[in-house]
Protein backbone atom coordinates (compact mmCIF):
# COMPACT_ATOMS: atom_id res chain seq x y z
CA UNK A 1 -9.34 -6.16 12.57
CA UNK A 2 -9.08 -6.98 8.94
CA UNK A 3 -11.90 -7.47 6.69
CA UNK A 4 -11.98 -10.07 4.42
CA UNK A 5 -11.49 -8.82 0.58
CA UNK A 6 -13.22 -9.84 -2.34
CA UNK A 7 -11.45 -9.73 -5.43
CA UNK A 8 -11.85 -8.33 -9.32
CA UNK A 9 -14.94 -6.23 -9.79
CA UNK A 10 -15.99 -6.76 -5.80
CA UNK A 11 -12.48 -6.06 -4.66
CA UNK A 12 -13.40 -2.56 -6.27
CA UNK A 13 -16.57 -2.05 -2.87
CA UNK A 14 -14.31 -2.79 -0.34
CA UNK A 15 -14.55 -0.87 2.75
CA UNK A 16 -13.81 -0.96 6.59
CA UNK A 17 -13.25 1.13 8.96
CA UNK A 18 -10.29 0.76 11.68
CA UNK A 19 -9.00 1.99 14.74
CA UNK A 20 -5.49 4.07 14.85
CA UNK A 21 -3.20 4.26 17.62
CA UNK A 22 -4.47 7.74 18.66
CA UNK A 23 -7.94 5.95 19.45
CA UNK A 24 -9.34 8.25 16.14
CA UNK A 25 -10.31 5.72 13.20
CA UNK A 26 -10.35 5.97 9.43
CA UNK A 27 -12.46 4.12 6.28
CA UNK A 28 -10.39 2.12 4.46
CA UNK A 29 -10.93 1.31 1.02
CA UNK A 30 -10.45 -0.12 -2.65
CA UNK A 31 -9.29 3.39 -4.42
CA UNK A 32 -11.64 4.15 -7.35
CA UNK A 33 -11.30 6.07 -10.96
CA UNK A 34 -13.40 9.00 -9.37
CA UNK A 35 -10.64 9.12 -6.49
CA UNK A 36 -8.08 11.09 -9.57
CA UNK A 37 -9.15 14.54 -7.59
CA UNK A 38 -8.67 13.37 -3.95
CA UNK A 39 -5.18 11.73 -4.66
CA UNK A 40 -3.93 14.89 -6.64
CA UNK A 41 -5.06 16.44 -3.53
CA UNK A 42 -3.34 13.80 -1.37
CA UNK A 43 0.02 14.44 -3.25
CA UNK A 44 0.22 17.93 -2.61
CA UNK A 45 0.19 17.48 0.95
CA UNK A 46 3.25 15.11 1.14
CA UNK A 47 6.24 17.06 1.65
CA UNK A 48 9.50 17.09 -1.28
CA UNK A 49 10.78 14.57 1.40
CA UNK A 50 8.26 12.16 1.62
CA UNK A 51 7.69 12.40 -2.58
CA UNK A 52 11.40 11.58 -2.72
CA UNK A 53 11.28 8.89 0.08
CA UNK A 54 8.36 7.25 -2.42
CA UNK A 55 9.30 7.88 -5.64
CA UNK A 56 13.39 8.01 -5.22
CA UNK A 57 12.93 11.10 -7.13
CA UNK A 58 11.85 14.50 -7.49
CA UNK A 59 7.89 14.45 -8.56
CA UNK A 60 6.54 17.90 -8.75
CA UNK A 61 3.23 16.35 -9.97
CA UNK A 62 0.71 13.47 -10.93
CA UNK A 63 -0.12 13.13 -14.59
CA UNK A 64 -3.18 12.41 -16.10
CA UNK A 65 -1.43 8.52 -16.89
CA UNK A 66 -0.07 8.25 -13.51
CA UNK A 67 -3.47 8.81 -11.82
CA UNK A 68 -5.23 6.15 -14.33
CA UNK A 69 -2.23 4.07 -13.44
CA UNK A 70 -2.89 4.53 -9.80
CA UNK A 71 -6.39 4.45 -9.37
CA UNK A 72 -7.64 2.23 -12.43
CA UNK A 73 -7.15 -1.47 -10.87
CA UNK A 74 -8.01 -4.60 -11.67
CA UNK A 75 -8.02 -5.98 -7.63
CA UNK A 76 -6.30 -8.59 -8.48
CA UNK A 77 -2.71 -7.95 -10.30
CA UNK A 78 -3.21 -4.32 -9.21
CA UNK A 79 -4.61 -3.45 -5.83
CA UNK A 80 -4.96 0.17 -4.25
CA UNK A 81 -6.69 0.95 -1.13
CA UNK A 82 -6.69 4.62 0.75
CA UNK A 83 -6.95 5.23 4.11
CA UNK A 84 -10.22 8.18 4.44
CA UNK A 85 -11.55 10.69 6.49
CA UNK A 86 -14.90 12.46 5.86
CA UNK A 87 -17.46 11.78 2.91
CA UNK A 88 -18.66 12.79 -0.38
CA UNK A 89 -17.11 15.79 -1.23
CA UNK A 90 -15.37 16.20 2.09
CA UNK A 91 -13.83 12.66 1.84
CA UNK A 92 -9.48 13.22 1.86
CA UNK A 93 -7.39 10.59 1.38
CA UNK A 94 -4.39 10.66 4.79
CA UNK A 95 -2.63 7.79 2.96
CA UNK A 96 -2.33 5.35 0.15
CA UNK A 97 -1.08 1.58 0.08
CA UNK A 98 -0.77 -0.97 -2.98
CA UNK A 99 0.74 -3.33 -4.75
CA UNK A 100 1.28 -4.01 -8.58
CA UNK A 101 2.02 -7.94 -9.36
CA UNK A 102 5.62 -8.05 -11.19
CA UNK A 103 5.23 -10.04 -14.43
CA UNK A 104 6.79 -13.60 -13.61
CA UNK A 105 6.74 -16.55 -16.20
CA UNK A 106 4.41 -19.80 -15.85
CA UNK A 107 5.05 -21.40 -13.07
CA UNK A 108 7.15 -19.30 -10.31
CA UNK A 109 5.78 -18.01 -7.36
CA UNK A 110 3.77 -14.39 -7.68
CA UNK A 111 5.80 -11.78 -6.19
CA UNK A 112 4.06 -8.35 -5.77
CA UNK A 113 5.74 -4.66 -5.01
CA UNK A 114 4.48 -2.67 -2.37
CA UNK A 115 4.50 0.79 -1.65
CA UNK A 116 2.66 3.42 0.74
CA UNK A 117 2.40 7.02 1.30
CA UNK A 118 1.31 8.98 4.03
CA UNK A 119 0.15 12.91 4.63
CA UNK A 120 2.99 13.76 6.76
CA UNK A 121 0.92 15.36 9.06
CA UNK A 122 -0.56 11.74 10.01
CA UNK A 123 2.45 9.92 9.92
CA UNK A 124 3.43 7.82 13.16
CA UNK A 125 -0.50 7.05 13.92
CA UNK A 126 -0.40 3.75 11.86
CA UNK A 127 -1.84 4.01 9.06
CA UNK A 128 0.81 2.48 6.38
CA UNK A 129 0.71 -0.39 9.11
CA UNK A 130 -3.52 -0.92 8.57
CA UNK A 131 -3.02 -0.13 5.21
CA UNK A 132 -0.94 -3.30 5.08
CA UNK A 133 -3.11 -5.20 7.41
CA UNK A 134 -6.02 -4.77 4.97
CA UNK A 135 -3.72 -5.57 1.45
CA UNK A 136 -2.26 -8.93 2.94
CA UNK A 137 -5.47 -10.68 2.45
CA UNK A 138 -5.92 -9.27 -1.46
CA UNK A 139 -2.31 -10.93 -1.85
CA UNK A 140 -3.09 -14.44 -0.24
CA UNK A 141 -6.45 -14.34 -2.77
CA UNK A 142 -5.04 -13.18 -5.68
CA UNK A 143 -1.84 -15.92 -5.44
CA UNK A 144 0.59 -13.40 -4.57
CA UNK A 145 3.44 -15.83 -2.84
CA UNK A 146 5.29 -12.42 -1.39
CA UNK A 147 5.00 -8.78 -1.41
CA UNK A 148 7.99 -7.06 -1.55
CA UNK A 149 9.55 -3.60 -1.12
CA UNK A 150 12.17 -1.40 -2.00
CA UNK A 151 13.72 0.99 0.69
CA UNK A 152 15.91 4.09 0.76
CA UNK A 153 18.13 3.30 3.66
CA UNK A 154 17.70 6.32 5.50
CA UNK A 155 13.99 6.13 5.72
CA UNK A 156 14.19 4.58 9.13
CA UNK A 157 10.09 4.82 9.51
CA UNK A 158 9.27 2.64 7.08
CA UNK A 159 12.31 0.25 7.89
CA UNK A 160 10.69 -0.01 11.09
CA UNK A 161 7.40 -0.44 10.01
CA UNK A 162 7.98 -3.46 7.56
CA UNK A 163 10.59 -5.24 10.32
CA UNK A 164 7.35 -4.68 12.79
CA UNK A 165 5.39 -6.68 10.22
CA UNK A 166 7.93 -9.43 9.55
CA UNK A 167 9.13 -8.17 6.45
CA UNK A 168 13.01 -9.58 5.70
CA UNK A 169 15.69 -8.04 4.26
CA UNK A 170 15.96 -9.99 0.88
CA UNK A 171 19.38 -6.94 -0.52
CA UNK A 172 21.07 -3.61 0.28
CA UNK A 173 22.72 -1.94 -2.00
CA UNK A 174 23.41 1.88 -3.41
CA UNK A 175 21.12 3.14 -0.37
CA UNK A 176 18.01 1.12 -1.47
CA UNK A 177 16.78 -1.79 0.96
CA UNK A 178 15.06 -4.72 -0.72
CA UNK A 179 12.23 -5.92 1.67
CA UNK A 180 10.12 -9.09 1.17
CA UNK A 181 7.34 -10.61 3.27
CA UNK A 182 5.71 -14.12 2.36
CA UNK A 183 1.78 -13.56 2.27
CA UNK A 184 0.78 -16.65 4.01
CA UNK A 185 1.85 -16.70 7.48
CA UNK A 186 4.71 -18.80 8.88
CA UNK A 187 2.21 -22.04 10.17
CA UNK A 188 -0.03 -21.94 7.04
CA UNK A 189 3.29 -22.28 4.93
CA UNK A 190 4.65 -25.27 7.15
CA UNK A 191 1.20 -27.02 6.94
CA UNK A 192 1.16 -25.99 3.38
């Protein structure tokens, strides 16, 4: 169940809602500048482990540039989407997924990084997995050639997760697993 996106300025009104594995179902949707409250909200619910586990760091907090960095996108070199429950003012963001297009010369192949993050206390329904169900098709508009993703090795979730959805192991090394999943499936490459 993936809707189809729109890129740029229309890429910014995206919006569908999908089933989870529970049966429950969430909206989700292009983040937006007014989403700076709901995602400082969203980061104080993930746990030091899953900061760390995103961020290979300790991150106590958002700044004011990191949330214009995170919810300020273009939809098509930069592309957010958060997975919702409720509305208005009672709308919470459960989990984020995006992608920021690495700067490659004329000519090579757009590769894109990927990244997620999940309330813990919704982890394991699937949400990182529609998250990426819904940013494939922003990739395969905007050019993107591969999305790509780096792992600490002993987050085994998210290992799983990307193997589930075809994602290869491109490196390993220091603890960090490099990830990387072509955006056009298998048969639309070979026919291509």
């Amino acid at each position: 169940m993936t809707a189809r996106p729109a890129s740029g300025a229309v890429g910014c009104e995206f919006s569908t809602l999908v089933p989870l594995r529970d049966g429950s179902a969430v909206r989700i949707r292009a983040i937006r500048p007014d989403d700076k409250r709901r995602l400082l909200g969203h980061f104080s619910r993930l746990s030091e482990r899953s900061v760390y586990q995103r961020f290979f760091g300790v991150k106590r907090e958002l700044t004011p540039e990191d949330l214009t960095h995170l919810t300020e996108l273009d939809f098509v070199d930069a592309v957010g989407l958060v997975a919702t429950v409720g509305a208005g003012d009672d709308e919470r963001i459960l989990g984020v997924g995006r992608y920021f297009v690495d700067p490659t010369p004329a000519g090579t192949p757009r590769r894109a990084e990927v990244a997620f993050a999940v309330e813990d206390a919704h982890q394991g329904r699937g949400i990182a997995t529609r998250l990426l169900e819904q940013l494939l098709p922003f990739a395969r508009q905007s050019r993107v050639a591969a999305l790509e993703a780096d792992v600490l090795s002993d987050n085994v979730h998210m290992l799983h997760l990307f193997s589930r959805m075809g994602f290869q192991t491109a490196s390993s090394r220091h603890g960090v697993v490099r990830l990387s999943l072509p955006s056009e499936p298998q048969e639309q490459r070979r026919s291509a």
